[in-house]
N, C-alpha and C. Protein backbone atom coordinates (compact mmCIF):
# COMPACT_ATOMS: atom_id res chain seq x y z
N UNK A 1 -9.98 -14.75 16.08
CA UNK A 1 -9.40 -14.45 14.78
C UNK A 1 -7.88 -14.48 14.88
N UNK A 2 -7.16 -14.64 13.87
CA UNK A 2 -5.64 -15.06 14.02
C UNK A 2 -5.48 -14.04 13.02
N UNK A 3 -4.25 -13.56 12.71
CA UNK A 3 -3.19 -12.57 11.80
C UNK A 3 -3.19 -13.01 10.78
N UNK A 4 -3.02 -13.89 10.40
CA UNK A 4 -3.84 -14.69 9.25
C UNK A 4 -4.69 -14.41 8.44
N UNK A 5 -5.79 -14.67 9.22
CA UNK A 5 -7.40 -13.83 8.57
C UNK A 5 -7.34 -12.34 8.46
N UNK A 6 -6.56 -11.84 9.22
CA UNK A 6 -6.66 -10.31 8.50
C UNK A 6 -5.79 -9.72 6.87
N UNK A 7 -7.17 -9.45 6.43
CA UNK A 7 -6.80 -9.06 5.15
C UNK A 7 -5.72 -8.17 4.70
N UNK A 8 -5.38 -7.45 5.35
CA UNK A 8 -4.21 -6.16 5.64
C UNK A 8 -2.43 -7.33 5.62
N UNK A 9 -3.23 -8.45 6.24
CA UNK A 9 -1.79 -9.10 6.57
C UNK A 9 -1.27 -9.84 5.09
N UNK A 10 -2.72 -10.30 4.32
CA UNK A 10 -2.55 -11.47 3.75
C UNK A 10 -2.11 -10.51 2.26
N UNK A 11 -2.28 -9.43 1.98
CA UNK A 11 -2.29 -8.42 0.64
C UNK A 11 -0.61 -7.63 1.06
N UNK A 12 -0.33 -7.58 2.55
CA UNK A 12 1.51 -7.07 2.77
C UNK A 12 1.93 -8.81 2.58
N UNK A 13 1.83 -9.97 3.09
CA UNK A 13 2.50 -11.21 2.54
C UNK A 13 2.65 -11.29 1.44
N UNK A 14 1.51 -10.86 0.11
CA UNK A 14 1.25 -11.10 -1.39
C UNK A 14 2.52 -10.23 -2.05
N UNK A 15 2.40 -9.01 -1.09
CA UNK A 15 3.54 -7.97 -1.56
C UNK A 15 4.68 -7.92 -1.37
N UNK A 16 4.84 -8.42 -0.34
CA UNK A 16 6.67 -9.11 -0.32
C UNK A 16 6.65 -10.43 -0.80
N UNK A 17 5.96 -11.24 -1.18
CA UNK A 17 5.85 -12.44 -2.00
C UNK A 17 6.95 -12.09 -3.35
N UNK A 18 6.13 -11.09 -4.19
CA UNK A 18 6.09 -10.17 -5.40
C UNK A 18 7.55 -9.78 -5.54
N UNK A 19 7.78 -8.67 -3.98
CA UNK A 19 9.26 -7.92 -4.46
C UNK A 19 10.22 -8.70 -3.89
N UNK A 20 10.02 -10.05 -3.13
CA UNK A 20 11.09 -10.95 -3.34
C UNK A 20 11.62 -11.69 -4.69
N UNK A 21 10.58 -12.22 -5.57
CA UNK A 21 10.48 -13.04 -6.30
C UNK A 21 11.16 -11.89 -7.84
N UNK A 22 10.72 -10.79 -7.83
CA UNK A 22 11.41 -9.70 -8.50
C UNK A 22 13.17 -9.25 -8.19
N UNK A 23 12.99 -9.73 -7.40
CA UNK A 23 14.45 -8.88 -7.02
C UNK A 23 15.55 -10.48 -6.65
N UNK A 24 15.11 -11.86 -7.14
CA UNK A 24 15.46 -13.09 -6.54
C UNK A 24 17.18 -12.71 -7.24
N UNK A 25 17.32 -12.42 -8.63
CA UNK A 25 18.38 -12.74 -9.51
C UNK A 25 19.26 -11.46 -9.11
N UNK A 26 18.51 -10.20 -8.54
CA UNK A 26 19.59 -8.98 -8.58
C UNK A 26 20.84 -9.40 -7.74
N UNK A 27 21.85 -8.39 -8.64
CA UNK A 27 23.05 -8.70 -8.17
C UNK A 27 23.62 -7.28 -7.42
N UNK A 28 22.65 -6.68 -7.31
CA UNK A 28 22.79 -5.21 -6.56
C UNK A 28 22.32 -5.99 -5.43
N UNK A 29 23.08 -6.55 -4.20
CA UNK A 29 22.83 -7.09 -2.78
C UNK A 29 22.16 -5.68 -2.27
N UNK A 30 22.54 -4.73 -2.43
CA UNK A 30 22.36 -3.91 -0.98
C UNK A 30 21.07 -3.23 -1.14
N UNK A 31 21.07 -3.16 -2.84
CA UNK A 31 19.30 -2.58 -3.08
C UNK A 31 18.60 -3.46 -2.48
N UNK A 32 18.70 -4.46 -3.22
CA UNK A 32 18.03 -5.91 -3.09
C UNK A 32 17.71 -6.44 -1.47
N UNK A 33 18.71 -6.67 -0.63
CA UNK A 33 18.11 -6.00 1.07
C UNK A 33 17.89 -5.01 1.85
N UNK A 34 17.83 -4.28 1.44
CA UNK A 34 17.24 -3.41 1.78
C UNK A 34 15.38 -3.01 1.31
N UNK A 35 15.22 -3.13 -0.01
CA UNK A 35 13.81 -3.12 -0.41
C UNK A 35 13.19 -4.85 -0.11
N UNK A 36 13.54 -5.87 0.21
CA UNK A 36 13.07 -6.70 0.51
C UNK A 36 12.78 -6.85 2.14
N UNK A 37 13.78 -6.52 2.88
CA UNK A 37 13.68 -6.24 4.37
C UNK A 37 12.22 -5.71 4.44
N UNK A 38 12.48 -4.05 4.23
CA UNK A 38 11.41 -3.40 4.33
C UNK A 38 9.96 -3.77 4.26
N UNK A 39 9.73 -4.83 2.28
CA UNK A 39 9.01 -5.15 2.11
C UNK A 39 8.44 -6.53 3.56
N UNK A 40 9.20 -7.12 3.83
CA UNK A 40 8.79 -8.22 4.99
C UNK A 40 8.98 -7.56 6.19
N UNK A 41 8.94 -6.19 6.59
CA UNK A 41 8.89 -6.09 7.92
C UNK A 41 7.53 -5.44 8.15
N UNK A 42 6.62 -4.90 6.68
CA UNK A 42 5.07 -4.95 6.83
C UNK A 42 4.31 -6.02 7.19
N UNK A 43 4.58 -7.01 6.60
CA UNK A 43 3.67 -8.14 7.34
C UNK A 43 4.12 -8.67 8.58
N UNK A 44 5.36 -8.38 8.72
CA UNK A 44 5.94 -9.38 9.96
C UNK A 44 6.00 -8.50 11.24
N UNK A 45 5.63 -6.86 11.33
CA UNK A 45 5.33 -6.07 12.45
C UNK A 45 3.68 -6.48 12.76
N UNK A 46 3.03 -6.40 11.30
CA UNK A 46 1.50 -6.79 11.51
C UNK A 46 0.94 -7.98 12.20
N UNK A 47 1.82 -9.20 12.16
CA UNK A 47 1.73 -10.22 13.10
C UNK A 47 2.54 -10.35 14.10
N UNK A 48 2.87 -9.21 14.55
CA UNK A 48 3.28 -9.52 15.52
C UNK A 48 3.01 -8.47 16.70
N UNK A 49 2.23 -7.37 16.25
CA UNK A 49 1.18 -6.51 16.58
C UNK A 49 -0.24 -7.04 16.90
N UNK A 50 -0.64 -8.13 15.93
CA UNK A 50 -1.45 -8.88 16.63
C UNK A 50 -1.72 -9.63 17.41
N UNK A 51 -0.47 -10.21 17.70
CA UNK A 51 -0.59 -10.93 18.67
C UNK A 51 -0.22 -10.79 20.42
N UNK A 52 0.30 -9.65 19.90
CA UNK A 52 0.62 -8.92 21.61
C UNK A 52 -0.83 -8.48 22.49
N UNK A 53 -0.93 -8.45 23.51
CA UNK A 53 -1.50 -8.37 24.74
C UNK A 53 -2.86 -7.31 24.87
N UNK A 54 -1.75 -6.06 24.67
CA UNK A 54 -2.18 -4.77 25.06
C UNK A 54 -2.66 -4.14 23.41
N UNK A 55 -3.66 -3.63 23.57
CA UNK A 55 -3.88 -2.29 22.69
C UNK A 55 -2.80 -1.18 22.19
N UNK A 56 -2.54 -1.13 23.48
CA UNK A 56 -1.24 0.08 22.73
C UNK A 56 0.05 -0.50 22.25
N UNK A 57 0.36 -1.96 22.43
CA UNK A 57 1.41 -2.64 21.69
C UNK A 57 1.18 -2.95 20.23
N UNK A 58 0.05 -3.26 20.47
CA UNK A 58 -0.72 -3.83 18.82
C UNK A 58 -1.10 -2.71 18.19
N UNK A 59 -0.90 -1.27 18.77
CA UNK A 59 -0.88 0.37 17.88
C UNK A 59 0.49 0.15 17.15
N UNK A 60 1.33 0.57 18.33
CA UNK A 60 2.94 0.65 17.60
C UNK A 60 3.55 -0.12 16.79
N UNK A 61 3.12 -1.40 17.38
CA UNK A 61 3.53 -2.45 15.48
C UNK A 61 2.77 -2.28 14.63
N UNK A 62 1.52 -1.93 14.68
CA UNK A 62 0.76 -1.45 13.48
C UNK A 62 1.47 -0.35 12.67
N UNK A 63 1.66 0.53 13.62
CA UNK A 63 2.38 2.14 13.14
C UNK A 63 3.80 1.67 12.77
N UNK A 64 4.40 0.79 12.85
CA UNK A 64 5.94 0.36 12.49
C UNK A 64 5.69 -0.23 11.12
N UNK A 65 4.89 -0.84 10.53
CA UNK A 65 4.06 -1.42 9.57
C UNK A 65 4.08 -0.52 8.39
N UNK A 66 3.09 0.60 9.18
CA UNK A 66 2.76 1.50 7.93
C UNK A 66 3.94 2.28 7.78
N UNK A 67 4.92 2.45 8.71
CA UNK A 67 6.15 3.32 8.43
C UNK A 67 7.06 2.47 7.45
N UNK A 68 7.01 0.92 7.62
CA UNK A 68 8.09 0.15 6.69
C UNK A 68 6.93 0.17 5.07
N UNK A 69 5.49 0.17 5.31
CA UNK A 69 4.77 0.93 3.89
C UNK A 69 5.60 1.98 3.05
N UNK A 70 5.74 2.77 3.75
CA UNK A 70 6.35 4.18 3.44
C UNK A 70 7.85 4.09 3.12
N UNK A 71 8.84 3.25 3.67
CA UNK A 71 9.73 2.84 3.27
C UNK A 71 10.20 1.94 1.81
N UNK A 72 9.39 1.31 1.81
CA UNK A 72 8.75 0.04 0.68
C UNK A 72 8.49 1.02 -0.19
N UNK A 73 7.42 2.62 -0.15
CA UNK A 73 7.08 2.84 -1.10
C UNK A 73 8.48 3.76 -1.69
N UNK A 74 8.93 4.66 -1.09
CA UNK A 74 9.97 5.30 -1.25
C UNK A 74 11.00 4.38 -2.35
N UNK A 75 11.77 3.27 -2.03
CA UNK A 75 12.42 2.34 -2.31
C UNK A 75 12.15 1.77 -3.86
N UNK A 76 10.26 1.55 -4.12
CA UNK A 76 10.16 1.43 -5.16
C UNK A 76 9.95 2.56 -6.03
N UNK A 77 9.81 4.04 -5.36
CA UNK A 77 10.23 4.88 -7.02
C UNK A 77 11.63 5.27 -7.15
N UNK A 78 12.37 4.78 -6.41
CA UNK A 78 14.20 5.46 -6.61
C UNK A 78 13.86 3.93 -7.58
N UNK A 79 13.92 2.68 -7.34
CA UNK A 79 13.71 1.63 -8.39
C UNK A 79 13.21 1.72 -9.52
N UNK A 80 12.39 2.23 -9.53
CA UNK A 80 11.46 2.77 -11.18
C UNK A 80 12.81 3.84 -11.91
N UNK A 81 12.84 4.41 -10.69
CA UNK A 81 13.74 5.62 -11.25
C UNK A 81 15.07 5.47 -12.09
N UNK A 82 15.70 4.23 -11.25
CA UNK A 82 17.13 3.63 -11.80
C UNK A 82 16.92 2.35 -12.66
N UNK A 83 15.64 1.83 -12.85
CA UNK A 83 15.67 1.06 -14.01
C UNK A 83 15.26 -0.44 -13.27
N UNK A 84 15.63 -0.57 -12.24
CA UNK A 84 15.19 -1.84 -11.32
C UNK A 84 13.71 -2.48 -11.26
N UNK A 85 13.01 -1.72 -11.65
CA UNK A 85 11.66 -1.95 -11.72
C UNK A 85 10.91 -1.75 -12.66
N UNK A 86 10.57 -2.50 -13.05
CA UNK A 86 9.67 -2.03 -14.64
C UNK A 86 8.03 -0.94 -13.96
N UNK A 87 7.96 0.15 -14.47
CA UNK A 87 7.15 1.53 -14.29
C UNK A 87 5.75 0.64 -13.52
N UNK A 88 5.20 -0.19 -14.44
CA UNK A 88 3.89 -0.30 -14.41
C UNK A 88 3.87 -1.51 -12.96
N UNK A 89 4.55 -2.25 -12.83
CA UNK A 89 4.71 -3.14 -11.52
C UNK A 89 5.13 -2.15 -10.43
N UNK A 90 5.96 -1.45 -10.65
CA UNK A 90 6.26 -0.36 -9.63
C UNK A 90 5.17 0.85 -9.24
N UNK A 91 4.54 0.93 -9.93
CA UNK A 91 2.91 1.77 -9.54
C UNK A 91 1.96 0.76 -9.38
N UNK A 92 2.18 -0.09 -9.47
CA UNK A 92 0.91 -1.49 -8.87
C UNK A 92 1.51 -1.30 -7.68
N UNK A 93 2.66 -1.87 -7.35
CA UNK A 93 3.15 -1.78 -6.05
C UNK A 93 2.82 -0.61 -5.06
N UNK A 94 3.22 0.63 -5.23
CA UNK A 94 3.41 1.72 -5.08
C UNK A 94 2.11 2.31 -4.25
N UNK A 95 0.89 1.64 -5.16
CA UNK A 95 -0.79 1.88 -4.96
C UNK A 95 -0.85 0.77 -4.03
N UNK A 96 -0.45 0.08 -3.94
CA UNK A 96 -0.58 -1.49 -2.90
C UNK A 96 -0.03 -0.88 -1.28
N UNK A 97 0.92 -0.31 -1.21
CA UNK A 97 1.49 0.06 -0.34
C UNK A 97 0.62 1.38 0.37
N UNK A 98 -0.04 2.18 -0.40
CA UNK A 98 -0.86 3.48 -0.27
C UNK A 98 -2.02 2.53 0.96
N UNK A 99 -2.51 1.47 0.23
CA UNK A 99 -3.76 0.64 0.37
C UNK A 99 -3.72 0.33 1.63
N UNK A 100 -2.45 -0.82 1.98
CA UNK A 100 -2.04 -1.29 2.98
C UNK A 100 -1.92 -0.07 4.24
N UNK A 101 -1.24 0.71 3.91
CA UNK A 101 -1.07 1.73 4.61
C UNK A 101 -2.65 2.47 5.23
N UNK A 102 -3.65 2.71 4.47
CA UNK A 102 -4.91 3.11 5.08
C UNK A 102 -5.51 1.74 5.49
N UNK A 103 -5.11 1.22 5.27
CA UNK A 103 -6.09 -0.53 6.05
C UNK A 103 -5.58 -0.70 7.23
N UNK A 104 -4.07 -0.36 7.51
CA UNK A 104 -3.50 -0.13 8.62
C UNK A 104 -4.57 0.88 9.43
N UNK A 105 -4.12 1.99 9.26
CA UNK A 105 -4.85 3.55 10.00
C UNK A 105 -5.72 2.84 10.55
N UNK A 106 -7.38 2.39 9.52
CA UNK A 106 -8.22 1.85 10.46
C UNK A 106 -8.22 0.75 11.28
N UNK A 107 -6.93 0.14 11.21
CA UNK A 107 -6.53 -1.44 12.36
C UNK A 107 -6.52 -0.61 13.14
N UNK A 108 -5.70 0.72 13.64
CA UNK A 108 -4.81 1.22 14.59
C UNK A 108 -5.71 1.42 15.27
N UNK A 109 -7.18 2.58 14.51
CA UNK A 109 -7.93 3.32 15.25
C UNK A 109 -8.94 2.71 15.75
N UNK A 110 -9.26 0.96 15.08
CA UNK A 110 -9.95 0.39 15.88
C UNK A 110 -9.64 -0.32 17.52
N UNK A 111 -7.95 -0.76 17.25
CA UNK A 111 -7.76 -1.36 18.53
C UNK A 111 -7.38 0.46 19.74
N UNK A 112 -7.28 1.73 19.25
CA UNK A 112 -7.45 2.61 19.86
C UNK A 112 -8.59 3.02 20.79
N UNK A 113 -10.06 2.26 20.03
CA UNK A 113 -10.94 2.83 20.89
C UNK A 113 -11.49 2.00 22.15
């Protein structure tokens, strides 16, 4: 199986797909990299957690993943908050990130056992 086929990877790609393509025209640079970073360092710890060696390497990029989740999610309610995000895309998101984040947990605790 490749990083690819995991579903966890292909729904964090869809999601920084999204808050790139949202945030393409902002002229706030520093919001704008900063919530896009974040958003691409969920999929891009997740493949690259997969593809390492060891079990306990492919934990910690998993767990770096769900921490840039948590970052991503943070990011989009100060966005909702200041107007950057329209409410209802920003709680799609928001719930996307929750998702990702428990699809993670059980990646972690499977390559744990």
């Amino acid at each position: 199986m490749r990083f690819e086929d995991l579903q966890v990877w292909k729904r964090s790609a869809r999601l920084c797909s999204e808050v790139y393509q949202s945030f393409s025209q902002s002229r706030d640079f520093g919001f704008k990299d900063q919530i896009t970073r974040s958003a691409l360092s969920i999929a891009s710890n997740i493949a690259e957690g997969y593809e390492r060696d060891g079990d306990k390497d492919r934990v910690k990029f998993f767990s770096y993943a769900k921490g840039s989740c948590a970052e991503l999610r943070t990011q989009i309610y100060i966005g909702i908050e200041i107007g950057y995000i329209e409410k209802s895309s920003g709680q799609r998101w928001a719930e996307e990130t929750r998702e990702i984040s428990r699809m993670l947990y059980g990646l972690m605790n499977r390559f744990r056992e």
